[in-house]
Protein backbone atom coordinates (compact mmCIF):
# COMPACT_ATOMS: atom_id res chain seq x y z
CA UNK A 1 74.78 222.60 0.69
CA UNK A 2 73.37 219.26 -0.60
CA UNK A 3 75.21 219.92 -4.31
CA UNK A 4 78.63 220.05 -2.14
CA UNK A 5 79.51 223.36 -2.56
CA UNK A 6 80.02 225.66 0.97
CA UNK A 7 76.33 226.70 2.56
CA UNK A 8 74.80 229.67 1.19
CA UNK A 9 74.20 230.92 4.47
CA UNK A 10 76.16 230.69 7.48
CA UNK A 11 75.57 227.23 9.55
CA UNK A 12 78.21 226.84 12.41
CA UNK A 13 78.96 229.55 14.68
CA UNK A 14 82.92 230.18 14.79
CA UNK A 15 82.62 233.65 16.87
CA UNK A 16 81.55 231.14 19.64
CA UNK A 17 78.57 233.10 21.14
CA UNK A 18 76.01 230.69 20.14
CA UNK A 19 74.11 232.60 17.79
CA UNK A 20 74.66 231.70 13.69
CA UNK A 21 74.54 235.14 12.12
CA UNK A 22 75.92 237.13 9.27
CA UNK A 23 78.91 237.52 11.77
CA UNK A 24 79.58 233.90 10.93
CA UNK A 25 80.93 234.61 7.66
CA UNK A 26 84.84 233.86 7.62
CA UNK A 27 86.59 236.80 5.55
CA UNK A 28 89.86 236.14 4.05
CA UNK A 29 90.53 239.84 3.50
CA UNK A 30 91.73 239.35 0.58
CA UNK A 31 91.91 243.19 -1.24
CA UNK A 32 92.19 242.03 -4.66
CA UNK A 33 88.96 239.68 -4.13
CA UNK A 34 85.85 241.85 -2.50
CA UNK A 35 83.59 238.95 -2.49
CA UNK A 36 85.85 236.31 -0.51
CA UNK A 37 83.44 235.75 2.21
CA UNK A 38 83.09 232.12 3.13
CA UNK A 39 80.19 230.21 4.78
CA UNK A 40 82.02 227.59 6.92
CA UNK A 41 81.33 224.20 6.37
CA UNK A 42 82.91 222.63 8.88
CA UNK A 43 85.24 222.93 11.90
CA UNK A 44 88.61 221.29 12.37
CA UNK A 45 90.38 220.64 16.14
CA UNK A 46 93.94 222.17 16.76
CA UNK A 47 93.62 220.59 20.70
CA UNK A 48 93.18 216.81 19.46
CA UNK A 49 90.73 214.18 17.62
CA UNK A 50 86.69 215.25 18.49
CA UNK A 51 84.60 212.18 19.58
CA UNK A 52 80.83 212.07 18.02
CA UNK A 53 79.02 214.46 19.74
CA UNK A 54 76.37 214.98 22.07
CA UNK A 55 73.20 217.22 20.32
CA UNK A 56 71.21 219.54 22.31
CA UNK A 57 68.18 220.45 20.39
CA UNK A 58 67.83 224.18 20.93
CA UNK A 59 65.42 225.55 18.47
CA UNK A 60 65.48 229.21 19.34
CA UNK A 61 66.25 232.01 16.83
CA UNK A 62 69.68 232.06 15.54
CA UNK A 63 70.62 228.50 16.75
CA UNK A 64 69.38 225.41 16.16
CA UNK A 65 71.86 222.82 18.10
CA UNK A 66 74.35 222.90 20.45
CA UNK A 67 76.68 220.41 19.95
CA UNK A 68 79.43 218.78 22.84
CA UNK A 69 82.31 216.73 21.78
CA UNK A 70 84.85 215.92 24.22
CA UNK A 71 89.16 216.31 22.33
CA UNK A 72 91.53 213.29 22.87
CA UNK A 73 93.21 216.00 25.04
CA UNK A 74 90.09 215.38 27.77
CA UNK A 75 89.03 219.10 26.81
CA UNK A 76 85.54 219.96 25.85
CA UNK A 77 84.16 221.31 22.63
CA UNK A 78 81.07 223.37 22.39
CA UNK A 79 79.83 224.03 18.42
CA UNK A 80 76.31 226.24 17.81
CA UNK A 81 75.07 224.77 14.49
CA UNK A 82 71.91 226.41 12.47
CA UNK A 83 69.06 224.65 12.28
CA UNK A 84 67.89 222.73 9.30
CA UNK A 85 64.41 223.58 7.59
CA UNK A 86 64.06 220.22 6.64
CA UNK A 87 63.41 217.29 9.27
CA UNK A 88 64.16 213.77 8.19
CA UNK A 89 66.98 212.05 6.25
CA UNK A 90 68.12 212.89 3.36
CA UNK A 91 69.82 210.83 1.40
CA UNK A 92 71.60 209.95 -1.96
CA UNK A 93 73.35 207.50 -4.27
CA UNK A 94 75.80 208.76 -6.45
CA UNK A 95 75.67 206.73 -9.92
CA UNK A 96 78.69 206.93 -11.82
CA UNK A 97 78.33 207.02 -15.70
């Protein structure tokens, strides 16, 4: 989300099949909240500190990028990540009052 709230749609694929889907939505279950659902916005390491990955461009439906990081452990990461529908860089400069 560019206003720095979570996504309104899912974006990274935690159910590690490389497809972003609605079964990308984290669900805390909570039985006093029915709409807890939770686009992830980002994905932590419990197996060390992730080096800047490696992109693979995939552009197929229901995943846009692969990306490879390698853990301070030696162990490899593998992340699907939805495309973008916008191409380019976008930027912004926050101007305090």
């Amino acid at each position: 989300a560019r206003d720095g709230g979570q996504p309104r749609k899912p974006s990274l694929d935690i159910t590690d099949v490389l497809i972003v889907d609605n079964n990308d939505i984290y669900d805390e279950r909570d039985p006093d909240d029915p709409d807890d659902d939770i686009n992830i916005s980002g994905i932590g390491s419990a197996q060390g500190i992730l080096s800047t990955p490696a992109v693979l461009y995939v552009g197929r439906e229901g995943i846009g990028e692969v990306k490879y990081s390698t853990r301070s452990d030696g162990s490899t990461a593998v992340i699907g990540e939805a495309a973008s529908d916008r191409v380019g860089r976008i930027t912004w400069r926050e101007i305090a009052p």
